[in-house]
Protein backbone atom coordinates (compact mmCIF):
# COMPACT_ATOMS: atom_id res chain seq x y z
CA UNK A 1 0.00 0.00 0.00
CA UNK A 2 2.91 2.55 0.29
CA UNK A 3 3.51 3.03 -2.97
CA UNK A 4 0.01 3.56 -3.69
CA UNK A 5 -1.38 6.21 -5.37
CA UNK A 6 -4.68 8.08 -6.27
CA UNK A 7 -5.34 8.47 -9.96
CA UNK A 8 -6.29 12.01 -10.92
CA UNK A 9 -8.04 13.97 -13.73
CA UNK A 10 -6.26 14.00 -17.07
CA UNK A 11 -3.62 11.91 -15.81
CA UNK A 12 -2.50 14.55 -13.75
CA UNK A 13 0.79 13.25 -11.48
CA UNK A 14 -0.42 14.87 -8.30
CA UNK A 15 -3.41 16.70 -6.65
CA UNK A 16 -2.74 20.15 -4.79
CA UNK A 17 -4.84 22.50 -2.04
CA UNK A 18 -4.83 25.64 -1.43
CA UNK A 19 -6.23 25.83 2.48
CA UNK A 20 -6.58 28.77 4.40
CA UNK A 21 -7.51 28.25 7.89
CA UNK A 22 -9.36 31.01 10.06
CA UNK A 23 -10.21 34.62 10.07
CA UNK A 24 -11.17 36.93 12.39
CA UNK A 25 -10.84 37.26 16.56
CA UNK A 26 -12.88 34.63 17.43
CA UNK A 27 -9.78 32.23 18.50
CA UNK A 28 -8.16 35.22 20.06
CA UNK A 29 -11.71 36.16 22.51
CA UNK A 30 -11.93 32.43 23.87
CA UNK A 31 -8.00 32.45 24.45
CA UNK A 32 -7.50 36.13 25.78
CA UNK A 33 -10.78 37.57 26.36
CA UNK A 34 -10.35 40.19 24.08
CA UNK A 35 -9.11 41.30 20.67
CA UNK A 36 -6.27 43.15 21.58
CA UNK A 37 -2.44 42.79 22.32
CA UNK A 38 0.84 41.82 20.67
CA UNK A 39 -0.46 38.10 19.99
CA UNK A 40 -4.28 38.72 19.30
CA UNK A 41 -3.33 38.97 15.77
CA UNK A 42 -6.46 37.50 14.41
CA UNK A 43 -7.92 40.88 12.85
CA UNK A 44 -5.07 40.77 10.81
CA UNK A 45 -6.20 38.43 8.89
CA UNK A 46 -9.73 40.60 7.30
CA UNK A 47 -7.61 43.67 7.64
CA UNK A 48 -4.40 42.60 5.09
CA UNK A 49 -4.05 39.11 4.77
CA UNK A 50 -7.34 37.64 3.51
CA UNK A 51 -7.41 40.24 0.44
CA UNK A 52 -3.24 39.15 -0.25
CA UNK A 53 -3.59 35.78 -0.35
CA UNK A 54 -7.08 36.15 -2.98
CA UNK A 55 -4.74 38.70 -5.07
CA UNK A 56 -2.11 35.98 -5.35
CA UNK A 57 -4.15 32.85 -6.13
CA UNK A 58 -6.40 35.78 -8.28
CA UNK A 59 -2.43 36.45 -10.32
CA UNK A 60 -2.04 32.34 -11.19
CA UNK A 61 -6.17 31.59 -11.94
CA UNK A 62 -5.73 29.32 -8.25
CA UNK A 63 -8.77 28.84 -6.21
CA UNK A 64 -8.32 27.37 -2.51
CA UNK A 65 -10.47 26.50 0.15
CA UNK A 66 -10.65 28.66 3.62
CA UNK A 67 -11.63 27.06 6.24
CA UNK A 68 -13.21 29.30 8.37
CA UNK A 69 -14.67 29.49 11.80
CA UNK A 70 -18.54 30.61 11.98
CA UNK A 71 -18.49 33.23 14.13
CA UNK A 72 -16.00 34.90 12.39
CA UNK A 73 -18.00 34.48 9.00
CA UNK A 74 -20.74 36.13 10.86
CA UNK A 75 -19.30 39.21 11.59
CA UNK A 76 -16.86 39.69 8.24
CA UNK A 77 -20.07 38.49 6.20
CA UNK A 78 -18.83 40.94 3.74
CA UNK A 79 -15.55 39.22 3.02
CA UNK A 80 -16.94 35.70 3.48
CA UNK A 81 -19.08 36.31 0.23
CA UNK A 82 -16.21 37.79 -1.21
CA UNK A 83 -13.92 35.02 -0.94
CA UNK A 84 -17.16 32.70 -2.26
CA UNK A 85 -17.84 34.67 -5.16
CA UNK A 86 -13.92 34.88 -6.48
CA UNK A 87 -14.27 31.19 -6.57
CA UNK A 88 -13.14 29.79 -3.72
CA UNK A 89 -14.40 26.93 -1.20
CA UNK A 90 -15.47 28.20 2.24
CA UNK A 91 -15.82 25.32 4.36
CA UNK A 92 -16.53 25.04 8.42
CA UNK A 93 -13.62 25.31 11.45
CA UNK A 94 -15.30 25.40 14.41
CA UNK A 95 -17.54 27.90 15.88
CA UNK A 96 -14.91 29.92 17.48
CA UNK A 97 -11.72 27.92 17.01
CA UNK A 98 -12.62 25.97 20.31
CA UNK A 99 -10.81 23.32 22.42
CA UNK A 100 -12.27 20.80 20.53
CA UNK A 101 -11.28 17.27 21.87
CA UNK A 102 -12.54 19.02 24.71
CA UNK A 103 -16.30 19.05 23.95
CA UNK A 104 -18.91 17.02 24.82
CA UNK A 105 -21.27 15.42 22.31
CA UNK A 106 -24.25 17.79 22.79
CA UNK A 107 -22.20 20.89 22.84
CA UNK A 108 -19.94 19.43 19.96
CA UNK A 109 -23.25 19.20 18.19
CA UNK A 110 -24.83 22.49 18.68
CA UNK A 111 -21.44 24.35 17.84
CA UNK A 112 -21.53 21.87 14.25
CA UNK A 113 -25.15 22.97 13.84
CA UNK A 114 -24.67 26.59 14.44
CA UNK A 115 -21.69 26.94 12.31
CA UNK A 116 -23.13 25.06 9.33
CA UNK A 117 -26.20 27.30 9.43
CA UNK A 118 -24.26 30.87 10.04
CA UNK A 119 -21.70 30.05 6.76
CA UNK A 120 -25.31 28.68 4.41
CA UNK A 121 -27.03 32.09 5.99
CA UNK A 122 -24.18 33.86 5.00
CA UNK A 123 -23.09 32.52 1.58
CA UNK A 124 -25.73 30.75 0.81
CA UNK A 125 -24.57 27.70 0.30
CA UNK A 126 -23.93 24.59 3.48
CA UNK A 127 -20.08 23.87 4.00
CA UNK A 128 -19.27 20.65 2.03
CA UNK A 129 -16.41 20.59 4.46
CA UNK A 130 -15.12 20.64 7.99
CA UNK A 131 -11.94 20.82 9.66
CA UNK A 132 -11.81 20.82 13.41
CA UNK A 133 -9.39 23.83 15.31
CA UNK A 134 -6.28 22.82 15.43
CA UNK A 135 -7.35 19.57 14.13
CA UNK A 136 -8.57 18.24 16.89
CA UNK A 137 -11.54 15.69 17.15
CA UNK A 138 -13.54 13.99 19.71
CA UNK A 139 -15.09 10.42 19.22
CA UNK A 140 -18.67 11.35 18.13
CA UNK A 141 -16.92 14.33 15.66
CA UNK A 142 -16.69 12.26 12.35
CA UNK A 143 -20.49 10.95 13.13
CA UNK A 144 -21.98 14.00 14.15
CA UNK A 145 -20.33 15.58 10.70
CA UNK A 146 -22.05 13.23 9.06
CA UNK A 147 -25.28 13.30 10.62
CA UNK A 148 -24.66 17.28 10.05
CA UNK A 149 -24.76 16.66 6.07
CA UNK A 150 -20.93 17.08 5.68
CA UNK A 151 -19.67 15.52 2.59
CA UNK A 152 -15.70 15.22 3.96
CA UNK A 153 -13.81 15.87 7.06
CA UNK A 154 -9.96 17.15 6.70
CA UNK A 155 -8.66 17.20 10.27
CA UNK A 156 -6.71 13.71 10.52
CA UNK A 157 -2.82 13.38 10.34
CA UNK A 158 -2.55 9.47 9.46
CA UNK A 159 -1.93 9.24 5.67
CA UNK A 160 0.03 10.99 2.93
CA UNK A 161 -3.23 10.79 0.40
CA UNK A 162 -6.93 11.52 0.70
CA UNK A 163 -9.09 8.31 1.65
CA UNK A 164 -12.66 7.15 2.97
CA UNK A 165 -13.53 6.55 6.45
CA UNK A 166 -16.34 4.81 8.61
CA UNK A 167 -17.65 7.43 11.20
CA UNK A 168 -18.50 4.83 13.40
CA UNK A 169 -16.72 1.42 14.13
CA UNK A 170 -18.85 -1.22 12.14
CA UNK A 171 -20.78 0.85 10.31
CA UNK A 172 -19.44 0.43 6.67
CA UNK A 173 -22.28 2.15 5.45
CA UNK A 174 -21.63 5.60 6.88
CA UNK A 175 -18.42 7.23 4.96
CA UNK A 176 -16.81 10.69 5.02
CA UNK A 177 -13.60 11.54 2.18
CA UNK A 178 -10.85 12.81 4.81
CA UNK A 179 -8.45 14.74 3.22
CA UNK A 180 -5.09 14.13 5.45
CA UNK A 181 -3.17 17.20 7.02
CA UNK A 182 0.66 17.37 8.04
CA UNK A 183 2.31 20.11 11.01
CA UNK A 184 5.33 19.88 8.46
CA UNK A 185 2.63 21.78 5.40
CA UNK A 186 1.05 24.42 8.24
CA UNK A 187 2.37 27.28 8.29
CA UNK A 188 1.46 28.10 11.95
CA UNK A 189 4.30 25.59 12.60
CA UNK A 190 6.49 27.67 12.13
CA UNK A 191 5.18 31.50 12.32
CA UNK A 192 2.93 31.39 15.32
CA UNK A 193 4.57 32.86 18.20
CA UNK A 194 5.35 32.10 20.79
CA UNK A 195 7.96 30.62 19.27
CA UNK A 196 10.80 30.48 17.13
CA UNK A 197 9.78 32.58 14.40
CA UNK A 198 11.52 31.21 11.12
CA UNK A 199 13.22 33.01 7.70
CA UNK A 200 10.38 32.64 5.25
CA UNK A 201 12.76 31.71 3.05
CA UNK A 202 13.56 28.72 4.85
CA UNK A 203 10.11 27.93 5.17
CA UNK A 204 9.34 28.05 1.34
CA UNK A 205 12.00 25.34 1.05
CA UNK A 206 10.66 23.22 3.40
CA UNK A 207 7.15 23.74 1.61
CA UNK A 208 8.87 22.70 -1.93
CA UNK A 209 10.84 20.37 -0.25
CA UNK A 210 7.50 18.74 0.26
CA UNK A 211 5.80 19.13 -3.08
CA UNK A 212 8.54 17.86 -4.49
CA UNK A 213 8.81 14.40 -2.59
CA UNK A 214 4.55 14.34 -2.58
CA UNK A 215 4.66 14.72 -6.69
CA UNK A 216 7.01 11.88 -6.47
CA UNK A 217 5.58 9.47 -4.40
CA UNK A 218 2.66 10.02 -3.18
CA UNK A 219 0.86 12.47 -5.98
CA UNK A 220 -0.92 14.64 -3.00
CA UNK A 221 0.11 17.78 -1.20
CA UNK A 222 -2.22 19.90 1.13
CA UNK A 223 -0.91 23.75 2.58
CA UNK A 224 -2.49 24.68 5.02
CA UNK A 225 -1.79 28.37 5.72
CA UNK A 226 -3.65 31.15 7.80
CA UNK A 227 -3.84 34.98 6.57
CA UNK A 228 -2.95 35.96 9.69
CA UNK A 229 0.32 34.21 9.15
CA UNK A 230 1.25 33.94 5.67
CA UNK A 231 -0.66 37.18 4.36
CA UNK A 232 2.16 39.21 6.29
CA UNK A 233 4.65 41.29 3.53
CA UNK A 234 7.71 38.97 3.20
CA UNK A 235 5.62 35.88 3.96
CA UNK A 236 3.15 36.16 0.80
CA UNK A 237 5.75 36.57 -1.38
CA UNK A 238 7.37 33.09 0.17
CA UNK A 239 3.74 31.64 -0.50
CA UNK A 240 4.42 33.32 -4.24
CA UNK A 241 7.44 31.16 -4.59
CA UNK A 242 5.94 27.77 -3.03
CA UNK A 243 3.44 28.10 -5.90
CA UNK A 244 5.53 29.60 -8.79
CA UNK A 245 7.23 26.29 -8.13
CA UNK A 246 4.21 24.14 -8.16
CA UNK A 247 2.69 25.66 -11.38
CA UNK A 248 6.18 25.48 -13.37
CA UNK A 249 4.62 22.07 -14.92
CA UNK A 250 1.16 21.42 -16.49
CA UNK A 251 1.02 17.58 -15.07
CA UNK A 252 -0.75 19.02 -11.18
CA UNK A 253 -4.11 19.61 -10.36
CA UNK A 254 -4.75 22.51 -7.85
CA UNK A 255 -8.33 22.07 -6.86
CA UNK A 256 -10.36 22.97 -3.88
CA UNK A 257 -11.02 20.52 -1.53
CA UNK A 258 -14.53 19.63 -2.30
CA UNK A 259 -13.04 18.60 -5.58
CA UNK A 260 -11.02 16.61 -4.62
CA UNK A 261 -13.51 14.79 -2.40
CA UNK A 262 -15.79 14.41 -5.04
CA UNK A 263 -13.35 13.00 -7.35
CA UNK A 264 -12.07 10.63 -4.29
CA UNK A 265 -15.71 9.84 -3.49
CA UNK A 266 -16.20 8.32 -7.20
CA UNK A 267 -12.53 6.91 -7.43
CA UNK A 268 -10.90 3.37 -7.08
CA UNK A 269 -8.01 4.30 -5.74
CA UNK A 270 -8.20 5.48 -2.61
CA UNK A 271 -7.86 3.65 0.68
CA UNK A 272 -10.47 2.93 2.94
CA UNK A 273 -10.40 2.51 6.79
CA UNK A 274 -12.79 1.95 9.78
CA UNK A 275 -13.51 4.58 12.20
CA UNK A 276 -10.82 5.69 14.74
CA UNK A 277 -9.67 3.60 17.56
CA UNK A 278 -11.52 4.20 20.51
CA UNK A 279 -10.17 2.87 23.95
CA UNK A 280 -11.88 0.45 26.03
CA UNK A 281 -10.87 -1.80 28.72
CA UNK A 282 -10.26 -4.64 26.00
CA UNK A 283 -8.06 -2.50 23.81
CA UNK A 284 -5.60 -3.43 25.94
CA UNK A 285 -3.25 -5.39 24.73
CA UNK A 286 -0.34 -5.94 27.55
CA UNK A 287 -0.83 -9.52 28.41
């Protein structure tokens, strides 16, 4: 199975996204409670580095999914239907970027419900999509998606290429498209502070470094990149580079993420897996 492969459109050698994760304050209220200071950067993001990032993909005919959180799309409903009518994907990140392996099921399902319906009141169209803050997911989170009419989930870290999943452990008929992430393609990695704040330009070779090994064996790469990071000066014009180098030949496919999961949905080629392992008393396996 490791050197296997998804098969893309036209032949194409290897399947890239475009994802933008969060905008707005709404991460920096629940962790500060309020929007100011040297790290509640998050208004950055609709200020400068929303419209930056659109201009670039706008400059190579790119469109990318944003993940974004729906409070957030509530308040910037202006620029939520601007990023939907340049032709890109808004899909679902929470309600406020919350703890999320922290929730429990009711709550977990009220914030799904609340964000699906703020984001198809405000664009006017339901998320296809969800990925949880900071990736994070409880054991009802892939079932209650589903229940919730979500189409894919992209918040796991446990393959290099997009595959199908139970949401519930012996349910084969139940199935979401997840559409892996990696820390070492998230740009927070490395520019979120506190922390040690790296060279862009060391970053963009780490981010080709990447593509480069994911067009060669595993035909899949996902960014994952937040405005409030990457639409700062010197960093956009890393992000510039990163995709100068992944449009320089006409064998990739940069799609948004719900077409990706539709194409995955329909295609051979893809893995599939059961639900998540869940502990119990008999998952232990010591003696």
């Amino acid at each position: 199975m490791a050197s296997d492969r998804p098969s893309w459109p036209e032949g194409k050698a290897c399947a890239v996204t475009l994802t933008f994760d969060n905008f707005g304050e709404a991460f920096d209220l629940l962790r500060y409670g309020h929007a100011g200071g040297a790290n509640a950067d998050g208004v950055y993001a609709p200020r400068r580095g929303v419209e930056r990032v659109m201009e670039l993909l706008e400059r190579y005919g790119l469109r990318g999914t944003f993940f974004l959180e729906g409070w957030n799309v509530r308040k910037y409903a202006g620029l939520a239907r601007e990023i939907d009518a340049r032709g890109h994907e808004i899909a679902a990140h929470g309600w406020m970027h919350e703890r999320w392996s922290e929730l429990d099921p009711e709550t977990e399902r009220d914030l799904i419900r609340r964000t699906t319906e703020t984001i198809g009141e405000v664009v006017g169209k339901q998320p296809r999509g969800w990925r949880s803050p900071s990736g994070l997911t409880t054991r009802s989170t892939l079932r209650l998606l589903h229940d919730a009419g979500y189409v894919y989930d992209s918040s796991m870290g446990d393959e290099d290429v997009p595959y199908q999943i139970e949401v519930e452990a012996g349910d084969a008929g139940r199935t979401l498209i997840e559409l892996p992430w990696s820390w070492a393609l998230d740009d927070a990695a490395y520019f979120a502070y506190p922390g040690a704040i790296r060279k862009p330009s060391d970053v963009v070779n780490i981010f080709i470094d990447e593509y480069d090994a994911a067009k060669r064996l595993t035909g899949n790469y996902m960014l994952v990149c937040h405005p409030r990071f990457i639409g700062r000066p010197a960093r956009i014009l890393a992000l510039e580079r990163v995709i100068d180098h992944i449009v320089s030949s006409d064998d990739v496919w940069v799609a948004r993420c719900n077409e990706v999961a539709d194409h995955a949905r329909q295609s051979n080629s893809i893995p599939r897996y059961a639900a998540p392992e869940q502990w119990s008393e008999s998952s232990d396996l010591s003696d």
